[in-house]
C-alpha atoms as a PDB file:
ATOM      1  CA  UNK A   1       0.000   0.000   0.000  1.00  0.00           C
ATOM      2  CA  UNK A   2       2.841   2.728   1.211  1.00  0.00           C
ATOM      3  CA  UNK A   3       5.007   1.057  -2.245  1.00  0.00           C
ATOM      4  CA  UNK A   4       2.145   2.304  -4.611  1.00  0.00           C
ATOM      5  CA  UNK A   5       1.535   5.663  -2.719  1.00  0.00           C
ATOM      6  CA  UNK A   6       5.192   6.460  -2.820  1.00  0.00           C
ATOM      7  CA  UNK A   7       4.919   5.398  -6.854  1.00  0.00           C
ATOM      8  CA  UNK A   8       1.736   7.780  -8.113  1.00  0.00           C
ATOM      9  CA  UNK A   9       3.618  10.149  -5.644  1.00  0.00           C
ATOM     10  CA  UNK A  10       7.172   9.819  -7.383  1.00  0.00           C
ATOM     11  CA  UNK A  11       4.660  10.138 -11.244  1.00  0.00           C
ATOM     12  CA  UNK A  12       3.055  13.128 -10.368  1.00  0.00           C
ATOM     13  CA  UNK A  13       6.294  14.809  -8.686  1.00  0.00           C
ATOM     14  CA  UNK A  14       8.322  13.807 -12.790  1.00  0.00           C
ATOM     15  CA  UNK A  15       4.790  15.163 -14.234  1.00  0.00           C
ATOM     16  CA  UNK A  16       5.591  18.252 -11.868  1.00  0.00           C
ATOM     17  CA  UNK A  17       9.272  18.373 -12.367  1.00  0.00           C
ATOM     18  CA  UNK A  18       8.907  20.091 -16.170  1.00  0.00           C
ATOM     19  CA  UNK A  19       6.782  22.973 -14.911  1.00  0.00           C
ATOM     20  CA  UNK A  20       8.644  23.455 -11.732  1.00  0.00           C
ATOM     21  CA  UNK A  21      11.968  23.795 -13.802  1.00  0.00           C
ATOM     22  CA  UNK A  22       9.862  26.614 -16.412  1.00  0.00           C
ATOM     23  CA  UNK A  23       8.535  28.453 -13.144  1.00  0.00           C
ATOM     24  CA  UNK A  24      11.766  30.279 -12.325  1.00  0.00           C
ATOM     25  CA  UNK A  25      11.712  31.506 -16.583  1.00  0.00           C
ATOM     26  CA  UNK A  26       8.754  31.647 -16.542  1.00  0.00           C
ATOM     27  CA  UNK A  27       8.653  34.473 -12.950  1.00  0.00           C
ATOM     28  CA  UNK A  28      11.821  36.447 -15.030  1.00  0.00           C
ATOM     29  CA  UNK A  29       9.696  36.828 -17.664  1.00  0.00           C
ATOM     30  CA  UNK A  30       6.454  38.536 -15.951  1.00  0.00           C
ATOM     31  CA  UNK A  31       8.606  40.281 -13.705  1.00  0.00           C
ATOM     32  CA  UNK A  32      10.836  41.874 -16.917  1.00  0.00           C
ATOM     33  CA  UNK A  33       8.293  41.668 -20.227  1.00  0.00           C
ATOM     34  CA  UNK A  34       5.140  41.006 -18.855  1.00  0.00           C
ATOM     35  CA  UNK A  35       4.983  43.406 -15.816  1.00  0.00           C
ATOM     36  CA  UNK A  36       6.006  46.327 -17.757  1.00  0.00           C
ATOM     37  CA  UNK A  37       3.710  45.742 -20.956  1.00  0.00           C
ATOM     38  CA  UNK A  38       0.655  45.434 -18.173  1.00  0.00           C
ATOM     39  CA  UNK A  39       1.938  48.594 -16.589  1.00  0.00           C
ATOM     40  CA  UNK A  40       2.585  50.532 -19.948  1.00  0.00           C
ATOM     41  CA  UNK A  41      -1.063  49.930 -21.277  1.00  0.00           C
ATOM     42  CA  UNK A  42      -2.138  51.160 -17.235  1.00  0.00           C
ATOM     43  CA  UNK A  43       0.133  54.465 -17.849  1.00  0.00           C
ATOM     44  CA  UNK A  44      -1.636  55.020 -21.140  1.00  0.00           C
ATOM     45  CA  UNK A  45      -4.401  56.035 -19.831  1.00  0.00           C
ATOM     46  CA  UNK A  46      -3.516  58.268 -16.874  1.00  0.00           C
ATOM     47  CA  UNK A  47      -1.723  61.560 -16.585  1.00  0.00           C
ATOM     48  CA  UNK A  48       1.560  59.968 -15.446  1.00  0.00           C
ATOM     49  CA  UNK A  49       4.309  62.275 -15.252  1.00  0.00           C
ATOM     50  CA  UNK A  50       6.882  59.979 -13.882  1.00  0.00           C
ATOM     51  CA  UNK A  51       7.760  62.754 -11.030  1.00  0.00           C
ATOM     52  CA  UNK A  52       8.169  61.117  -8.028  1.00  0.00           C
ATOM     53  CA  UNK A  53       4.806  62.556  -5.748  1.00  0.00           C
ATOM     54  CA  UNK A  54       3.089  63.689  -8.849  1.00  0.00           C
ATOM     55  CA  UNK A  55      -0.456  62.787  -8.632  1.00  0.00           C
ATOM     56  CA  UNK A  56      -1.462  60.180 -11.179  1.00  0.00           C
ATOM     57  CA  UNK A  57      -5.221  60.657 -12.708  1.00  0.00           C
ATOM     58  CA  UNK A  58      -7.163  58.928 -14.831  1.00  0.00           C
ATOM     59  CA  UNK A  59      -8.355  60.248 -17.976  1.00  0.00           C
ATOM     60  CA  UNK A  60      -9.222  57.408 -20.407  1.00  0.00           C
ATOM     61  CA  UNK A  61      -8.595  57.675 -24.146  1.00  0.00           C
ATOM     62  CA  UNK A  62      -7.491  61.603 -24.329  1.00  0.00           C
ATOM     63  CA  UNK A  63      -3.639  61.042 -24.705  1.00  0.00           C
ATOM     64  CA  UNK A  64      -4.878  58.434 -27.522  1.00  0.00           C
ATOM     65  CA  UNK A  65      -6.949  61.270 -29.026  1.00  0.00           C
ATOM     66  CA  UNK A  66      -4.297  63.727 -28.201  1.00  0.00           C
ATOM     67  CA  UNK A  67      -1.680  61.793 -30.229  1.00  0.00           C
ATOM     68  CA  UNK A  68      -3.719  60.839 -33.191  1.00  0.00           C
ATOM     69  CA  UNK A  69      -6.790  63.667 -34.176  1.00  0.00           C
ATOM     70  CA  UNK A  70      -5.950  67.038 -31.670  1.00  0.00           C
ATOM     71  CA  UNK A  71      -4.272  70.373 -33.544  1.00  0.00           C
ATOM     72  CA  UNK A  72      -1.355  70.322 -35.126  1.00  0.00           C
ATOM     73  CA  UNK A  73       0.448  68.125 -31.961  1.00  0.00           C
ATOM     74  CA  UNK A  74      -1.249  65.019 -33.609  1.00  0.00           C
ATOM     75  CA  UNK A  75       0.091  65.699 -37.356  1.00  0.00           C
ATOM     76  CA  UNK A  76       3.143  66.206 -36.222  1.00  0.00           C
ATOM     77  CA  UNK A  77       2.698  62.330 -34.639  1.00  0.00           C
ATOM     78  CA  UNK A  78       1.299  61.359 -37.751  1.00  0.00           C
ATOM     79  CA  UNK A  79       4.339  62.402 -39.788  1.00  0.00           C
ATOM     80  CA  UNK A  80       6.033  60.781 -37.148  1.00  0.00           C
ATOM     81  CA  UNK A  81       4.517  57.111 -37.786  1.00  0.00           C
ATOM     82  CA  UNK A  82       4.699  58.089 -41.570  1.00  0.00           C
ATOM     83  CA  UNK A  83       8.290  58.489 -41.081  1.00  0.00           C
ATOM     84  CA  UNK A  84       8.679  55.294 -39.523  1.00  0.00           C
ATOM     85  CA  UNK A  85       7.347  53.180 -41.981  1.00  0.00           C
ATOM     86  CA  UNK A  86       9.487  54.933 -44.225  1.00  0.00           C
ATOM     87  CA  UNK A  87      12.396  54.371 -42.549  1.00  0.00           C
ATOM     88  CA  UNK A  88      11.245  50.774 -42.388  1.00  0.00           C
ATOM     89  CA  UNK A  89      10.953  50.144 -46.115  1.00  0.00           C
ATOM     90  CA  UNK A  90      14.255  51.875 -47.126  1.00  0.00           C
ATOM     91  CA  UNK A  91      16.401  49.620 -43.691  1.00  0.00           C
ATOM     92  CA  UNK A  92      14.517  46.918 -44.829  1.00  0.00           C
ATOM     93  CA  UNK A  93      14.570  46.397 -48.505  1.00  0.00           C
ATOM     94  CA  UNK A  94      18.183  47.584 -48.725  1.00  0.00           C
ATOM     95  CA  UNK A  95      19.667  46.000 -45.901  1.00  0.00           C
ATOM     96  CA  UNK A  96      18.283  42.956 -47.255  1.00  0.00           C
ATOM     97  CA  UNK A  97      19.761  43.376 -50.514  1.00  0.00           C
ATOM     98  CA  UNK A  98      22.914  44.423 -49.717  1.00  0.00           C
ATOM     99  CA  UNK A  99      23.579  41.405 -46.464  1.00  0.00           C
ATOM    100  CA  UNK A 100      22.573  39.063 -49.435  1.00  0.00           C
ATOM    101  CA  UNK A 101      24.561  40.228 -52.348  1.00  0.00           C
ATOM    102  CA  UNK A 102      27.874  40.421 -49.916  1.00  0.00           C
ATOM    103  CA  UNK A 103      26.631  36.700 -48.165  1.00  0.00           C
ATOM    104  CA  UNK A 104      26.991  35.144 -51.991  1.00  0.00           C
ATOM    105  CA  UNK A 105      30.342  37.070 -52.437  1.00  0.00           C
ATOM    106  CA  UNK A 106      31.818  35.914 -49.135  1.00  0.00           C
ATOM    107  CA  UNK A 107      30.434  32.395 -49.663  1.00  0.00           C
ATOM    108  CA  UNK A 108      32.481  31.659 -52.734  1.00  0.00           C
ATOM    109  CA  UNK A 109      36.231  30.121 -52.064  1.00  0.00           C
ATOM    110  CA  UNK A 110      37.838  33.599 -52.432  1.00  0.00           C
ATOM    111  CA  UNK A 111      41.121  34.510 -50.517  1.00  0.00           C
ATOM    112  CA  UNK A 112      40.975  36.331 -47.558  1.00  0.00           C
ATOM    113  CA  UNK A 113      36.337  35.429 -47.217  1.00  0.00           C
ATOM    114  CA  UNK A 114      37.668  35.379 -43.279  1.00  0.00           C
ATOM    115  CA  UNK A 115      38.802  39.224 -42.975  1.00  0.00           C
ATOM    116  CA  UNK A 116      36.460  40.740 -44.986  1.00  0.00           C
ATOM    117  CA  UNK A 117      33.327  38.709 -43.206  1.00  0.00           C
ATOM    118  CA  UNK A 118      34.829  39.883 -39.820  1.00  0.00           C
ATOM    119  CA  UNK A 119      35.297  43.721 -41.106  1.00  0.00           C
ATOM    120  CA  UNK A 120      31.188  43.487 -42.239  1.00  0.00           C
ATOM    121  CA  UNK A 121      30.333  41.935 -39.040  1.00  0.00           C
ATOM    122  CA  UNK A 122      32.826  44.674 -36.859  1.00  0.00           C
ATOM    123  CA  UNK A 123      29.817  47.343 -36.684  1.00  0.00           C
ATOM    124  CA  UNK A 124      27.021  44.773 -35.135  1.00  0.00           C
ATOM    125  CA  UNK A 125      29.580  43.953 -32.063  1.00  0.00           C
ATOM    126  CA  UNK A 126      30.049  48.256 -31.293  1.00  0.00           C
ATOM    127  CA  UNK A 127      26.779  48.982 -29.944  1.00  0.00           C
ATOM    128  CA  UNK A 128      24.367  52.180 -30.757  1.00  0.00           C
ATOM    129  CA  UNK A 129      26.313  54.752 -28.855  1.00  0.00           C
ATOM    130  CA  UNK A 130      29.560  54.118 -30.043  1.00  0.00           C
ATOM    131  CA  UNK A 131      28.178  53.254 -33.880  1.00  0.00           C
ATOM    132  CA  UNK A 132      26.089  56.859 -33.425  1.00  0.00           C
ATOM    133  CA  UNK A 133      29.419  58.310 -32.237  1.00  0.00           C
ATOM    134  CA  UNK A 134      31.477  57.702 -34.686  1.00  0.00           C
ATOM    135  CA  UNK A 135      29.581  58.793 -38.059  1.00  0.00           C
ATOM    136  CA  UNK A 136      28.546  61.757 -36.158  1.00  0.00           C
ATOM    137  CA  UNK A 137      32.611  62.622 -35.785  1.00  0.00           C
ATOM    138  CA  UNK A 138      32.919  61.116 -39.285  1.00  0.00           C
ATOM    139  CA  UNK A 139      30.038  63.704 -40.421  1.00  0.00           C
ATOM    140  CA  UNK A 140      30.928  66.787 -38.370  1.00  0.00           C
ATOM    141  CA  UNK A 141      30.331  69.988 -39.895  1.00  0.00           C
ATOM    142  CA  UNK A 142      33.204  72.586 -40.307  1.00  0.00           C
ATOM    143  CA  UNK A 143      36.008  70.186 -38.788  1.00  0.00           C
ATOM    144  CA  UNK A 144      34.615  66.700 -39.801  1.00  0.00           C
ATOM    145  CA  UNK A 145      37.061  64.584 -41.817  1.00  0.00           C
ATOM    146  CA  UNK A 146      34.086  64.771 -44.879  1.00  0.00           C
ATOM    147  CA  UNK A 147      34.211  68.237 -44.309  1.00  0.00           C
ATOM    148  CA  UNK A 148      38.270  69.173 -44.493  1.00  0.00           C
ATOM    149  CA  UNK A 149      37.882  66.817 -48.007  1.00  0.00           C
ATOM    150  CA  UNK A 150      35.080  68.837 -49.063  1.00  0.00           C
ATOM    151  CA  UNK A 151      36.872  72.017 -48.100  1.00  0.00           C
ATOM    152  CA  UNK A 152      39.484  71.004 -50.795  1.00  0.00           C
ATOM    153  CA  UNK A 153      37.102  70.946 -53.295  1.00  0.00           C
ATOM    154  CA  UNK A 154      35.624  74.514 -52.561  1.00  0.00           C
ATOM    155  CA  UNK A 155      32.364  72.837 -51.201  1.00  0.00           C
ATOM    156  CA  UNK A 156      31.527  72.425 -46.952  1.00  0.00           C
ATOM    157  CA  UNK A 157      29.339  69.357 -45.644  1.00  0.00           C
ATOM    158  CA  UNK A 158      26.094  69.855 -43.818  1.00  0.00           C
ATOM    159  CA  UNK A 159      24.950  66.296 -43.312  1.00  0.00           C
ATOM    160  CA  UNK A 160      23.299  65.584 -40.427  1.00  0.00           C
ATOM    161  CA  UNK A 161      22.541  68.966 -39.553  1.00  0.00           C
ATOM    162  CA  UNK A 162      21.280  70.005 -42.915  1.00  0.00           C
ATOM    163  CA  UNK A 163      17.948  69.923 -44.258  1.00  0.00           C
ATOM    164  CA  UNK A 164      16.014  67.393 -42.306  1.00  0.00           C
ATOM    165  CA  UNK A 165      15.282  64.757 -45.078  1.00  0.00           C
ATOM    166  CA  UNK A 166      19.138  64.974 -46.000  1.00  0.00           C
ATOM    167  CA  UNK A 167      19.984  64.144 -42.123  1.00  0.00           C
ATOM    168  CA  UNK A 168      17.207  61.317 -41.887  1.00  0.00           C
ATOM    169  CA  UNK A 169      18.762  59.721 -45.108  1.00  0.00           C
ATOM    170  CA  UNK A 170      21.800  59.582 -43.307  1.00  0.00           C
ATOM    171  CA  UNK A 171      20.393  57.638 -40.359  1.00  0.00           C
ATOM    172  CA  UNK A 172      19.028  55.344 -42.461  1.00  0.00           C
ATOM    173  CA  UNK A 173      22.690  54.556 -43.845  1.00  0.00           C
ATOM    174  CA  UNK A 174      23.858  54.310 -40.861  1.00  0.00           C
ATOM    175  CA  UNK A 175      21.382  51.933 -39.230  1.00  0.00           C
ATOM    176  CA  UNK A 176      22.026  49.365 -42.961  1.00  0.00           C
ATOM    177  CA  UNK A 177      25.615  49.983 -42.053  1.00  0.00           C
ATOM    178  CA  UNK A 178      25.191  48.632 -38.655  1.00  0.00           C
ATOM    179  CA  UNK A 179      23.087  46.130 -39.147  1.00  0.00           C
ATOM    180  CA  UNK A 180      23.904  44.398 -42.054  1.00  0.00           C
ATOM    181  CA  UNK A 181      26.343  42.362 -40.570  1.00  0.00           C
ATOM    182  CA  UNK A 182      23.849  40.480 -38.645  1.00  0.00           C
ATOM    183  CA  UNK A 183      21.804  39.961 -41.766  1.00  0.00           C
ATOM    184  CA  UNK A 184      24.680  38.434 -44.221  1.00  0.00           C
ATOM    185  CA  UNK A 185      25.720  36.017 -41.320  1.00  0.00           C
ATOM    186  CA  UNK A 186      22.241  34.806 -41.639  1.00  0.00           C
ATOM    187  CA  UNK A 187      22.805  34.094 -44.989  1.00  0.00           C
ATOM    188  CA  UNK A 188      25.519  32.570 -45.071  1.00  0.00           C
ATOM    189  CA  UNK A 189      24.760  29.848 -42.649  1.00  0.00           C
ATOM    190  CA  UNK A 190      21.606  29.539 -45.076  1.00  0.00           C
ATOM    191  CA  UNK A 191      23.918  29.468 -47.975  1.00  0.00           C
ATOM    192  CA  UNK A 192      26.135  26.987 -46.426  1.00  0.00           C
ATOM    193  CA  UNK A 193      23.474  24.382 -45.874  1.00  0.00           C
ATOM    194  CA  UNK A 194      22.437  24.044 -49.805  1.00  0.00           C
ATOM    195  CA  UNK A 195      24.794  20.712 -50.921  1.00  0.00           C
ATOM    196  CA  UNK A 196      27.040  21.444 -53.590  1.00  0.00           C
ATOM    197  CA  UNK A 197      26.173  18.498 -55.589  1.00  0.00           C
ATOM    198  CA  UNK A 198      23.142  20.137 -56.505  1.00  0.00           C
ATOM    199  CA  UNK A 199      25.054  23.083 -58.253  1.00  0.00           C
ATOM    200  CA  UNK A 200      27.050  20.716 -59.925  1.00  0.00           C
ATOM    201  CA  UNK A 201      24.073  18.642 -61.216  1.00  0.00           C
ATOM    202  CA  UNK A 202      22.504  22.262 -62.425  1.00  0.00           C
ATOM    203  CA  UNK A 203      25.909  22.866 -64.189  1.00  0.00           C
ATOM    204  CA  UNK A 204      26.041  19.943 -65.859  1.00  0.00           C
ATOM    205  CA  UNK A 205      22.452  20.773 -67.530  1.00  0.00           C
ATOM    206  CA  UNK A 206      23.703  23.858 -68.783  1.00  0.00           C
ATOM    207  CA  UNK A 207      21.880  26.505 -65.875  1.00  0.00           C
ATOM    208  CA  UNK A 208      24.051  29.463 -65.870  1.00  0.00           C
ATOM    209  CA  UNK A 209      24.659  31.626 -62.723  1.00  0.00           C
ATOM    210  CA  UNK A 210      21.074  33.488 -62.723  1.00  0.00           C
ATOM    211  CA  UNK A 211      19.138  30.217 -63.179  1.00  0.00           C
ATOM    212  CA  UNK A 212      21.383  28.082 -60.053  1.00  0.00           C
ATOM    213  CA  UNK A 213      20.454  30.912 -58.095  1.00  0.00           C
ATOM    214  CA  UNK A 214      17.011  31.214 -59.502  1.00  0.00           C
ATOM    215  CA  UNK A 215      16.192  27.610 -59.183  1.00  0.00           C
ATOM    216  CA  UNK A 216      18.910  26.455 -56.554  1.00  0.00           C
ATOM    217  CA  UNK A 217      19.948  29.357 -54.123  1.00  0.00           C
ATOM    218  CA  UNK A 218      16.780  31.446 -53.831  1.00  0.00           C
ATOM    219  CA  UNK A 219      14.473  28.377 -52.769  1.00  0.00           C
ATOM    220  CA  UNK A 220      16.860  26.531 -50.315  1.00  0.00           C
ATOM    221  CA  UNK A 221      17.126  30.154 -48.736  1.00  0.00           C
ATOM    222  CA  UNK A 222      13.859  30.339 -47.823  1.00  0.00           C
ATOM    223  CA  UNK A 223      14.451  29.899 -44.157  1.00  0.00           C
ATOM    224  CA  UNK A 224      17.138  32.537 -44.031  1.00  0.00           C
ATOM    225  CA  UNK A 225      15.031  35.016 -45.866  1.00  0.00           C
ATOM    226  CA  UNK A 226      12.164  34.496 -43.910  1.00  0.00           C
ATOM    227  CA  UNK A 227      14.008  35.487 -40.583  1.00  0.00           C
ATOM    228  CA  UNK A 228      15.739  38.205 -42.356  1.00  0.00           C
ATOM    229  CA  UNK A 229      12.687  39.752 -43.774  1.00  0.00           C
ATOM    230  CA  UNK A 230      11.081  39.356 -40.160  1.00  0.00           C
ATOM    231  CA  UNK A 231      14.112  40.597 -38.271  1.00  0.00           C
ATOM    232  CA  UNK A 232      14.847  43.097 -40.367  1.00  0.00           C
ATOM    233  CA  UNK A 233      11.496  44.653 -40.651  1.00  0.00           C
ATOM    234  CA  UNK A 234      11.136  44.266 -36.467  1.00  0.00           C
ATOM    235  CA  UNK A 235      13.916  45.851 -35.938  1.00  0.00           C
ATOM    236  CA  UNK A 236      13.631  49.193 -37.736  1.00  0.00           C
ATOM    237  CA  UNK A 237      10.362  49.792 -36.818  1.00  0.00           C
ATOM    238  CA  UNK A 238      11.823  49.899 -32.958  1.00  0.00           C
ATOM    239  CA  UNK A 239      15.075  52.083 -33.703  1.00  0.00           C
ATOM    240  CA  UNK A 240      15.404  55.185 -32.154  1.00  0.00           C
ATOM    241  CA  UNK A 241      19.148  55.190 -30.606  1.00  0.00           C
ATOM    242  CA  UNK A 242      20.518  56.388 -33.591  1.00  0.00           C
ATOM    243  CA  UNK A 243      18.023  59.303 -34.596  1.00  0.00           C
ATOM    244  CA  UNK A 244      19.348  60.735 -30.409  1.00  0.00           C
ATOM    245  CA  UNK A 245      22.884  60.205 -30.971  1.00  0.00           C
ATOM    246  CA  UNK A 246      23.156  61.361 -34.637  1.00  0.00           C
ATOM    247  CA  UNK A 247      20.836  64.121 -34.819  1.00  0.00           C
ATOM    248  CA  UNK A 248      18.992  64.380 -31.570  1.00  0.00           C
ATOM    249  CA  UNK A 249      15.047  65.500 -30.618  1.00  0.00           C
ATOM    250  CA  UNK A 250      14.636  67.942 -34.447  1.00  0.00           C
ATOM    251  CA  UNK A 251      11.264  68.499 -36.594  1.00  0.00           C
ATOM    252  CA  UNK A 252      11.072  66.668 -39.845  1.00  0.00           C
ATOM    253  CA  UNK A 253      13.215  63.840 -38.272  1.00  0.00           C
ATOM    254  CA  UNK A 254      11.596  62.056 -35.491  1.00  0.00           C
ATOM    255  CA  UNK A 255      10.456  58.469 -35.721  1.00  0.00           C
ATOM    256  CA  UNK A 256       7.828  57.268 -33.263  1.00  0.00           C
ATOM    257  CA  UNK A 257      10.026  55.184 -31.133  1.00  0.00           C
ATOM    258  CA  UNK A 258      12.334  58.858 -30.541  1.00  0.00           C
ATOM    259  CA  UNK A 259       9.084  60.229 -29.975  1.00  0.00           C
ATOM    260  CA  UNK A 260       7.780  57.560 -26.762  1.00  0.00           C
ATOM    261  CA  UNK A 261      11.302  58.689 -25.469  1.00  0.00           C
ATOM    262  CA  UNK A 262      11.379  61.984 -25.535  1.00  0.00           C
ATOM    263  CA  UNK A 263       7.702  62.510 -24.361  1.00  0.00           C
ATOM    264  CA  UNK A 264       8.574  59.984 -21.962  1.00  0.00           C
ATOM    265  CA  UNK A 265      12.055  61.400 -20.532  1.00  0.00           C
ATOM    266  CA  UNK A 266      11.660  65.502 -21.640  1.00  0.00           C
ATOM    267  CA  UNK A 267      14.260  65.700 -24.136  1.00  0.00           C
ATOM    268  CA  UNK A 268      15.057  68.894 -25.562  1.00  0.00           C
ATOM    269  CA  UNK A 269      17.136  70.482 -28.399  1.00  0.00           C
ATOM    270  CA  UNK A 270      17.524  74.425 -29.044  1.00  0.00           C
ATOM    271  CA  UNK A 271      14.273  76.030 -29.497  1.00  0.00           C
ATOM    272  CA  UNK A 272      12.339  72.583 -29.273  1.00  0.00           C
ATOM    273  CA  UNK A 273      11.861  70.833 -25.961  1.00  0.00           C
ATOM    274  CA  UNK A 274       9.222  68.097 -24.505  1.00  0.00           C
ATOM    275  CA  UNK A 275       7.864  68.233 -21.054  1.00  0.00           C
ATOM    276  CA  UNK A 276       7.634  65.069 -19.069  1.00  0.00           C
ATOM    277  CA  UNK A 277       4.856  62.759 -19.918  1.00  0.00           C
ATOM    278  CA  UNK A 278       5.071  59.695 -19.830  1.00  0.00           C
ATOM    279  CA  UNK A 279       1.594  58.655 -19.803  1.00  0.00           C
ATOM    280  CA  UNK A 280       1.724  60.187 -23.084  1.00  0.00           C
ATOM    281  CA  UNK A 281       4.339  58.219 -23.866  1.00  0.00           C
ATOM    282  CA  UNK A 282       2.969  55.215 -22.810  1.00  0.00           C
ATOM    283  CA  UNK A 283       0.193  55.544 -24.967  1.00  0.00           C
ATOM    284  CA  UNK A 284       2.192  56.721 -28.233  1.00  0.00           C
ATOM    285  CA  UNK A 285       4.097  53.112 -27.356  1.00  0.00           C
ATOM    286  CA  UNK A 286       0.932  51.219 -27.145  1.00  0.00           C
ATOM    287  CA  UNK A 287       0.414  52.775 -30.971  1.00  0.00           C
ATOM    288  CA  UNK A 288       4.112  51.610 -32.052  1.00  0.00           C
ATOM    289  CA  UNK A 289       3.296  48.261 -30.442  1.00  0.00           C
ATOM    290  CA  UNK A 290       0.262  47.322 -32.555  1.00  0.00           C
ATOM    291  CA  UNK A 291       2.091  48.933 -35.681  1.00  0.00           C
ATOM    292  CA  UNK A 292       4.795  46.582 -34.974  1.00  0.00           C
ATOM    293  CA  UNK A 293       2.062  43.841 -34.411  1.00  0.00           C
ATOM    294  CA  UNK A 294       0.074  44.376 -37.405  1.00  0.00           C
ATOM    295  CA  UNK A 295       3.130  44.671 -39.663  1.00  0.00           C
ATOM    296  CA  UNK A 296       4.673  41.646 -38.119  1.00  0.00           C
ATOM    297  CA  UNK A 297       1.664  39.187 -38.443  1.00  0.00           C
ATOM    298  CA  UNK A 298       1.337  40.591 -41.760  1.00  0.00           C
ATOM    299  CA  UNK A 299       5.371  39.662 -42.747  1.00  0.00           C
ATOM    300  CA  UNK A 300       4.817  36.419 -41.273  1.00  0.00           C
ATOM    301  CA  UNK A 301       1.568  35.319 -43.228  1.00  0.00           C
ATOM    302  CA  UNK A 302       3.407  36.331 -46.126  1.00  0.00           C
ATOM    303  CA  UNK A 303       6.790  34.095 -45.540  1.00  0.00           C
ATOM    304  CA  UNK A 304       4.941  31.325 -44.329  1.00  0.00           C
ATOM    305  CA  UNK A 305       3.169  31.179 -47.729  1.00  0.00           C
ATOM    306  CA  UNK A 306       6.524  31.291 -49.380  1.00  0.00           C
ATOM    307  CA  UNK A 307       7.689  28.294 -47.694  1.00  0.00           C
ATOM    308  CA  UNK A 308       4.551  26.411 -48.324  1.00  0.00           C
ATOM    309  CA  UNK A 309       5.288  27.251 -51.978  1.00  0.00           C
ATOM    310  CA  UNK A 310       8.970  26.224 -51.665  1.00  0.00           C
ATOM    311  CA  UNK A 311       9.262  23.944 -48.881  1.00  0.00           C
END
C-alpha cells in the first residue's frame, strides 16, 4: 500500500518536475516583459508624469486622441509614424539586398572570405552609442574629416545637420551599415546548408549563374530570408538610438520610437523641448506596439506562404 503511494507520488512529482523547472523563466519573464507591458497599457491612460509625488489621474482615451486627431500636436505624430514606416521600407529592402549580395560574395572560395566577413560583421559587435558616435565625428560639420575633403574641393558638408530629409537619409545609412552584418551572417549559414552536388548537377544541364540561383539558391534560402525579412522589418520599426545620438530630438526627423522617449524622458534640443509625460508616452508606445504587431503578423503570413510554396 505505502510502495504504490510512494509510486503515483514519485509520477506526479516527474509530471511536476517540467513545470517546476519553467517556473523560475517563466517568474523572469512577468517580472521583466510582462509586468512592464501590463503597466505601460495602465500608464496610457492616466496623466503619469513619472515625477516622483506627482499625482497620477485617470483620464481614459485623451492622450490616444491627443496623439492621433488634436491640432497640429497630432500631425506632427502622424508624420512621425509616416516616417517610420518609411524608414522601415528603405532599412529593410536595402539591408536585405545588400547582407545578401555580400553573403553570396563571401560564400564563394575567395582569398581572404575570413577578414572581410569579420570587417562586415565589426559594426554589429560596437553597440548604438559608439556606432552613433562615430559617423557623427565622421560627419561633423566645419572640422569633420568629410568636411576638411570637401573644403578642398571649394564645397563644406552639412549632413546631419542640414535639411532634415538629407539628415534622416543619413540615419538610415547608418542603421544598414550597422546592421547588415547580422543579416549576411544569416545568410551565409543559409547558404552553407544548400549541398554542392546540386550546383554541380545544375551545371552539368547547362543553368548558368542566374538560373542556379534562380532555381537552386533562392528556394533553399527560404528559411534565411524568412528570418531576415522578419528581423529586419522588427527591428527598424523599434530604432530610435541612432536618430538621439546622430541628430537628436529635431522636426522633420523624429520616428515614433524617438518620440515615446522623448515625451517619456523631456528631451530637448535648441528652441524645441518636450515636457515630461510619460503617460503620453505610454500611450504613443501602445500605438508603435500594434504597428509593430500588425506589420509583423502581416510579414509572417506572407513568408509562411513562401515556404509552403517552396518547402
Amino acid at each position: 500500500m505505502d510502495t504504490n503511494l510512494f509510486g503515483s507520488g514519485g509520477s506526479r512529482l516527474r509530471k511536476a518536475t517540467p513545470l517546476l523547472l519553467l517556473l523560475p523563466g517563466f517568474l523572469l519573464y512577468v517580472i521583466i516583459a510582462l509586468g512592464p507591458s501590463i503597466a505601460t497599457t495602465y500608464y496610457s491612460f492616466t496623466d503619469a508624469t513619472g515625477i516622483r509625488g506627482a499625482t497620477i489621474n485617470w483620464i481614459g482615451l485623451d492622450n490616444y486622441r491627443e496623439f492621433l486627431f488634436r491640432g497640429v500636436a497630432s500631425r506632427d505624430n502622424i508624420d512621425a509614424l509616416q516616417r517610420t514606416l518609411v524608414f522601415m521600407v528603405f532599412v529593410t529592402f536595402i539591408q536585405f539586398t545588400f547582407g545578401l549580395i555580400v553573403a553570396l560574395v563571401l560564400n564563394q572560395n575567395l582569398k581572404g572570405r575570413t577578414f572581410f566577413r569579420t570587417l562586415f560583421f565589426l559594426p554589429v559587435i560596437l553597440g548604438v552609442a559608439i556606432q552613433g558616435l562615430m559617423w557623427k565625428l565622421f560627419l561633423l560639420p566645419g572640422n569633420g574629416p568629410v568636411a576638411q575633403l570637401l573644403a578642398l574641393f571649394g564645397g563644406q558638408s552639412e549632413f546631419l545637420g542640414g535639411q532634415p530629409n538629407a539628415a534622416f537619409a543619413w540615419v538610415i545609412a547608418v542603421q544598414i551599415w550597422a546592421n547588415m552584418g547580422v543579416t549576411m551572417v544569416i545568410f551565409l549559414a543559409g547558404l552553407q546548408t544548400i549541398p554542392s552536388e546540386l550546383y554541380e548537377a545544375g551545371r552539368i544541364d547547362g543553368a548558368g549563374r542566374w538560373q542556379l540561383f534562380k532555381n537552386v539558391t533562392w528556394p533553399l534560402l527560404t528559411p534565411s530570408i524568412n528570418t531576415n525579412f522578419l528581423l529586419n522589418i522588427i527591428g527598424s520599426l523599434q530604432a530610435w538610438q541612432l536618430f538621439l545620438v546622430l541628430i537628436g530630438y529635431r522636426p522633420g526627423t523624429q520616428v515614433l520610437g524617438y518620440l515615446v522617449f522623448a515625451q517619456g524622458f523631456g528631451q530637448a534640443s535648441g528652441s524645441v523641448s518636450s515636457s515630461f509625460r510619460q503617460g503620453f508616452a505610454a500611450a504613443a508606445s501602445i500605438v508603435l506596439f500594434f504597428l509593430v504587431l500588425i506589420i509583423g503578423f502581416t510579414a509572417q503570413y506572407i513568408v509562411n506562404r513562401r515556404e509552403q510554396r517552396y518547402l
